[in-house]
Protein backbone atom coordinates (compact mmCIF):
# COMPACT_ATOMS: atom_id res chain seq x y z
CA UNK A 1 24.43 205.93 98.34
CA UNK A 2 23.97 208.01 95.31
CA UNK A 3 27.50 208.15 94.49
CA UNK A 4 27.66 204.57 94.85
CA UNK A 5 24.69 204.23 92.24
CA UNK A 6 26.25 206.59 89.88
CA UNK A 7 29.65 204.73 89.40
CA UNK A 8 27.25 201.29 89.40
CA UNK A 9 25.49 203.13 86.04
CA UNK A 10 29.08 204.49 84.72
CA UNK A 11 30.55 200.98 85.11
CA UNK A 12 27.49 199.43 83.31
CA UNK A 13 27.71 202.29 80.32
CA UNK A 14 31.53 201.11 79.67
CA UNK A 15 30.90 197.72 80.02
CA UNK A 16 27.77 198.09 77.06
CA UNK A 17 30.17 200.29 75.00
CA UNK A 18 32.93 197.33 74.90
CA UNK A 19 30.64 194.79 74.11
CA UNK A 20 28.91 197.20 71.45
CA UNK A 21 32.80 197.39 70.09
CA UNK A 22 33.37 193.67 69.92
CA UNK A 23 29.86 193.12 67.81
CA UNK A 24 31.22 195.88 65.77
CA UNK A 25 34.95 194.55 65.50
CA UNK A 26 32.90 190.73 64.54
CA UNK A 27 31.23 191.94 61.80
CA UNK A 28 33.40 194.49 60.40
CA UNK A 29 36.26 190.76 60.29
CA UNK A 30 33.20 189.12 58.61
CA UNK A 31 32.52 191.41 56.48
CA UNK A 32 36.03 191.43 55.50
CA UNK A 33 36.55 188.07 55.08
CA UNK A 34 33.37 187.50 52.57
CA UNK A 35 34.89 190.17 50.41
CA UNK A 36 38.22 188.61 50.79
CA UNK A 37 36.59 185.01 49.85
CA UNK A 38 34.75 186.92 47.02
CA UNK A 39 37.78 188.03 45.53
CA UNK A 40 39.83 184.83 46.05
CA UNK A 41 36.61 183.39 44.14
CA UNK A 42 36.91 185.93 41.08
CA UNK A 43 40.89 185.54 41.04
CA UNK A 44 40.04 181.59 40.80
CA UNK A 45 37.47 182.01 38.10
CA UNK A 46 40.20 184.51 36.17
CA UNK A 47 42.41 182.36 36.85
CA UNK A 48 41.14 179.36 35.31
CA UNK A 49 40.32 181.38 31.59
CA UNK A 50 41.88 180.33 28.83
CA UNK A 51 41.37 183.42 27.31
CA UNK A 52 44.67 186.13 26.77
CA UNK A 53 44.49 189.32 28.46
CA UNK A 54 44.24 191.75 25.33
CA UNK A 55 42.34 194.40 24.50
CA UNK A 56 40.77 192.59 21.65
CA UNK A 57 39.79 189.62 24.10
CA UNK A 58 38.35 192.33 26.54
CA UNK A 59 36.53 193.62 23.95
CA UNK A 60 34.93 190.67 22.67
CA UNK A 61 34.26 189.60 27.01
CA UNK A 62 32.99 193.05 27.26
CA UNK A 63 30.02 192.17 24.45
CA UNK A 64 29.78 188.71 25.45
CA UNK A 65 28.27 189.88 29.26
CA UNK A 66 25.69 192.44 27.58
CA UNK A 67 24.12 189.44 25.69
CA UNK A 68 20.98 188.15 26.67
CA UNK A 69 21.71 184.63 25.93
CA UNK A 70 25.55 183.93 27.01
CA UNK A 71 26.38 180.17 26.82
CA UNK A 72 29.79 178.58 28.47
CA UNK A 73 31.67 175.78 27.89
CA UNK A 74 33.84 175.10 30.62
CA UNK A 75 35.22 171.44 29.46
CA UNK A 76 32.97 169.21 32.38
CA UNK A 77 30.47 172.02 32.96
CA UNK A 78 27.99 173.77 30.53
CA UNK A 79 26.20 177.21 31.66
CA UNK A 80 23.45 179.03 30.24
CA UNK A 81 22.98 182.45 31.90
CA UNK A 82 24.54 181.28 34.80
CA UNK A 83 22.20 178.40 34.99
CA UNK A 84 23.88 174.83 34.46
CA UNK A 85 23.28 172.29 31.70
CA UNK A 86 24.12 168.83 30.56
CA UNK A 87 24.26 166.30 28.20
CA UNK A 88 22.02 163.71 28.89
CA UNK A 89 19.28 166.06 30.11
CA UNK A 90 15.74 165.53 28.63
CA UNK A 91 14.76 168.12 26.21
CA UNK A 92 12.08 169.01 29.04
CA UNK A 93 14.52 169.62 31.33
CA UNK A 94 16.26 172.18 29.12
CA UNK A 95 13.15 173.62 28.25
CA UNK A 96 13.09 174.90 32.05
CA UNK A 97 16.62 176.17 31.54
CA UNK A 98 16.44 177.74 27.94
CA UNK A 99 12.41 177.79 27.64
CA UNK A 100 10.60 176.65 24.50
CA UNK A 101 12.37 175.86 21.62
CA UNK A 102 11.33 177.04 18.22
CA UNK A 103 12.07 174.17 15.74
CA UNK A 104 12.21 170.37 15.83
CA UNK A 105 13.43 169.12 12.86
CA UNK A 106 14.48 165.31 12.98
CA UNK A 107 15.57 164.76 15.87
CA UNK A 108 17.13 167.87 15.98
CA UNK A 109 15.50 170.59 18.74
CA UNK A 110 16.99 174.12 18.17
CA UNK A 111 16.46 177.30 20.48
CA UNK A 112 16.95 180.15 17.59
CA UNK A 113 17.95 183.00 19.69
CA UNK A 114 20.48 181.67 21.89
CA UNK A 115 22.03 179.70 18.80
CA UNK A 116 21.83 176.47 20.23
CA UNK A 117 20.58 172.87 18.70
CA UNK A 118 20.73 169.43 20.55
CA UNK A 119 20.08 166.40 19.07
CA UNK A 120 18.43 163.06 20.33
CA UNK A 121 18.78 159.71 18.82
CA UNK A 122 15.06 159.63 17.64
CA UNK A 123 13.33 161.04 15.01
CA UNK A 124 9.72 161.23 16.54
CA UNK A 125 9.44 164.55 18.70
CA UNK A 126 9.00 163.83 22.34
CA UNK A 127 10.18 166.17 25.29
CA UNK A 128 11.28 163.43 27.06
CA UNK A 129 14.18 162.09 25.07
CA UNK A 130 17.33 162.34 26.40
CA UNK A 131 20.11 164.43 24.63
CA UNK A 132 22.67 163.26 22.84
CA UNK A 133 24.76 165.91 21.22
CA UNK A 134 25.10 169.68 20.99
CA UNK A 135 25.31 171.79 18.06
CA UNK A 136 26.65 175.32 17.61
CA UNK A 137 26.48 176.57 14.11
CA UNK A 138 28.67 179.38 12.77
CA UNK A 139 29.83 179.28 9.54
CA UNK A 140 28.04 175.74 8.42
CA UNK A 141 26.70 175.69 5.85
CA UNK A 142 26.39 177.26 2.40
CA UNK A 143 22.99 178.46 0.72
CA UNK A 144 22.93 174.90 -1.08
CA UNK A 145 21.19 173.41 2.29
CA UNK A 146 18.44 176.40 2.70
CA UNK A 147 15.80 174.60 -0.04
CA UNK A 148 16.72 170.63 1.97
CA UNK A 149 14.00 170.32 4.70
CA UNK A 150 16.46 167.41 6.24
CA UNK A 151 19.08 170.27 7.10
CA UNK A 152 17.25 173.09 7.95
CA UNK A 153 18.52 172.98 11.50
CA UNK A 154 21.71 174.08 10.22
CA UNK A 155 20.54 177.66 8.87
CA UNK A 156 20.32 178.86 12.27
CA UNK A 157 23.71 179.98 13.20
CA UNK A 158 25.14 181.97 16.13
CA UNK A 159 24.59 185.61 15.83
CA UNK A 160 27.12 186.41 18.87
CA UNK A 161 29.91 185.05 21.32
CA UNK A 162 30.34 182.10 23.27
CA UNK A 163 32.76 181.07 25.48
CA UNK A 164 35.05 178.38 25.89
CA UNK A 165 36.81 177.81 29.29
CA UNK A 166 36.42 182.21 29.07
CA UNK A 167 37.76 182.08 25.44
CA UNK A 168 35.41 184.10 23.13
CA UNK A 169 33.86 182.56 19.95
CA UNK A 170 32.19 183.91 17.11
CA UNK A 171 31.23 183.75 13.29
CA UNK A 172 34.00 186.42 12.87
CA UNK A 173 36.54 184.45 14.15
CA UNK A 174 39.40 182.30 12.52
CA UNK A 175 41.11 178.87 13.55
CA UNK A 176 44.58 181.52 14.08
CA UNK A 177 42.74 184.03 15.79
CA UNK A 178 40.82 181.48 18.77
CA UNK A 179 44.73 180.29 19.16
CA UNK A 180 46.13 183.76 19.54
CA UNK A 181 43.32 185.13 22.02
CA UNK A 182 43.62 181.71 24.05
CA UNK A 183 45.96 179.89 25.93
CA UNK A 184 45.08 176.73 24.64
CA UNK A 185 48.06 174.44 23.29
CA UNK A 186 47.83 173.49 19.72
CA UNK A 187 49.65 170.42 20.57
CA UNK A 188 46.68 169.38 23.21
CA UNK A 189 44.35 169.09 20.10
CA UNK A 190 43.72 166.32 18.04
CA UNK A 191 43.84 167.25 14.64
CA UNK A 192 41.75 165.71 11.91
CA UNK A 193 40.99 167.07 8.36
CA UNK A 194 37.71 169.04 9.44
CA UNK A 195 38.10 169.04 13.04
CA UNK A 196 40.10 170.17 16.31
CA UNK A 197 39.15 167.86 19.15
CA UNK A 198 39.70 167.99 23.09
CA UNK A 199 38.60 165.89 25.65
CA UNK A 200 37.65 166.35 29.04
CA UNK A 201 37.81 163.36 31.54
CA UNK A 202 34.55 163.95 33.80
CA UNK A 203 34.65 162.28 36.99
CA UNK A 204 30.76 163.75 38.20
CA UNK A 205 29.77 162.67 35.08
CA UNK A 206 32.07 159.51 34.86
CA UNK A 207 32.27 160.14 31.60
CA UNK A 208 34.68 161.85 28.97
CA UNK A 209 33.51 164.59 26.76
CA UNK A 210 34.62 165.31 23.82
CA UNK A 211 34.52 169.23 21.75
CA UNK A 212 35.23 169.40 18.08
CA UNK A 213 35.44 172.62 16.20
CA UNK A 214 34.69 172.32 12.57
CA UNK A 215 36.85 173.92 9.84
CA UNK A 216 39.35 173.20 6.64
CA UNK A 217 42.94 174.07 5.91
CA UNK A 218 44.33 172.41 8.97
CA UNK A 219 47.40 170.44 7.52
CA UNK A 220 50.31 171.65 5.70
CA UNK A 221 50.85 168.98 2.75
CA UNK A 222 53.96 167.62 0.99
CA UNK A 223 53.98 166.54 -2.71
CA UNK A 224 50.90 166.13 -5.47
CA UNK A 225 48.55 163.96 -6.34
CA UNK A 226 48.50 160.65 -5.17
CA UNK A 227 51.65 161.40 -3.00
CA UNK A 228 49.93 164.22 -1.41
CA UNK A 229 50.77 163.40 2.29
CA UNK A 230 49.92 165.68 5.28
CA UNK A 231 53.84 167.00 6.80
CA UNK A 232 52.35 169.01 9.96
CA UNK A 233 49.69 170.94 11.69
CA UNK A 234 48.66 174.35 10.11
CA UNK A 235 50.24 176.76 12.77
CA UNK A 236 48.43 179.80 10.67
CA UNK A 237 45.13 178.74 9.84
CA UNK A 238 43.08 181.55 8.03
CA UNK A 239 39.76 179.09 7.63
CA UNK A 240 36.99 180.33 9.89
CA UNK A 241 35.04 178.19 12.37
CA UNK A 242 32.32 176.37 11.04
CA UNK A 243 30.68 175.02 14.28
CA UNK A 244 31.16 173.26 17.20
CA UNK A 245 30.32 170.22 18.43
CA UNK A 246 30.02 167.98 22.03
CA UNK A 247 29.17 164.39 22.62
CA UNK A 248 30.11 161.55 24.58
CA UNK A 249 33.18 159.41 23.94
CA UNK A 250 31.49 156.15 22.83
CA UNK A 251 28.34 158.36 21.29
């Protein structure tokens, strides 16, 4: 009888022992696979930069994640801190994402420290307009617009990076430089006089968006005068960026 008991509690002890081993075997494959998912995630997200693998850009990404305001514009979607944004958001709305903002001037609502303005087509200040455009000042403009009350907005430029689809931006940076550290294809861009536009088709949004950044000395010309005509694109464009902008197609 007893030696019938004891195998009965030996039996029990190995059958507790393999199910304690297939709990264990369970979670160490789910543990697994979430860091396997996590890093599929990251690879994605690397994946998807625009921005060149180079010390330089590393550099720059290295700053960029120390800041304490870090905006991103990834074509369709807009993050501040992490946090998402939009176009067409009330200014009350981005109050919760950016808090208050420090100057209203015009239509024009700015948040100093993260170097951000949007704009609302209104001139009366009310938190519940709905936002229009987006402003990032760099480089714009000269000393001539400090003593116009119409432009102050524009004195407060960007003091660090931004990105753009993972491609760093700053006052420090030329038109030649932002198209060696990126990927991006020249030929994507429109090309005006002042501007380099792109535009993103966004189906959540069902709307397109367009980004401009501002600067000069982006044609090569032929001939003098009235001849003048523009021959092609500047491939080596030493102007720096001015600012950027976003709207709406049909803004």
């Amino acid at each position: 009888m007893i030696n019938r008991l004891i195998r009965l509690l030996l039996v029990a002890g190995i059958l507790a022992l393999v199910a304690c081993g297939d709990n264990t075997l369970a979670a160490l494959t789910e543990t697994h696979s979430d860091q396997a998912n996590s890093t599929e995630d990251a690879a994605a997200t690397k994946s998807s930069s625009k921005a060149k693998d180079t010390p330089e850009v590393r550099n720059m990404l290295a700053a960029f994640a120390k800041q304490a305001h870090r905006i991103e514009f990834n074509g369709c979607e807009m993050l501040y801190n992490g946090k998402p944004f939009e176009l067409g958001m009330t200014i009350k709305e981005l109050v919760d994402i950016f808090g208050p903002y420090d100057l209203f001037n015009r239509g024009f609502y700015v948040w100093k420290a993260a170097g951000i303005v949007f704009v609302v087509e209104s001139n009366d200040e009310n938190v519940n307009h709905i936002t229009n455009y987006i402003y990032v000042y760099f480089n714009a403009f000269g000393n001539d617009y400090r003593n116009d009350k119409k432009l102050k907005h524009m004195l407060y430029r960007k003091k660090d990076y931004l990105l753009w689809e993972g491609v760093p931006i700053d006052k420090n940076m030329k038109v030649k430089d932002f198209f060696a550290y990126s990927k991006f294809d020249i030929d994507s861009f429109s090309v005006s006089d002042s501007a380099y536009e792109l535009t993103y088709h966004c189906d959540t949004l069902r709307r397109s968006k367009v980004y401009r950044i501002r600067t000069e000395g982006n044609w090569i010309y032929k001939g003098t005068g009235h001849l003048q005509l523009k021959s092609h694109v500047n491939p080596d464009n030493e102007s720096y960026i001015e600012l950027m902008f976003v709207d709406f197609v049909g803004n």
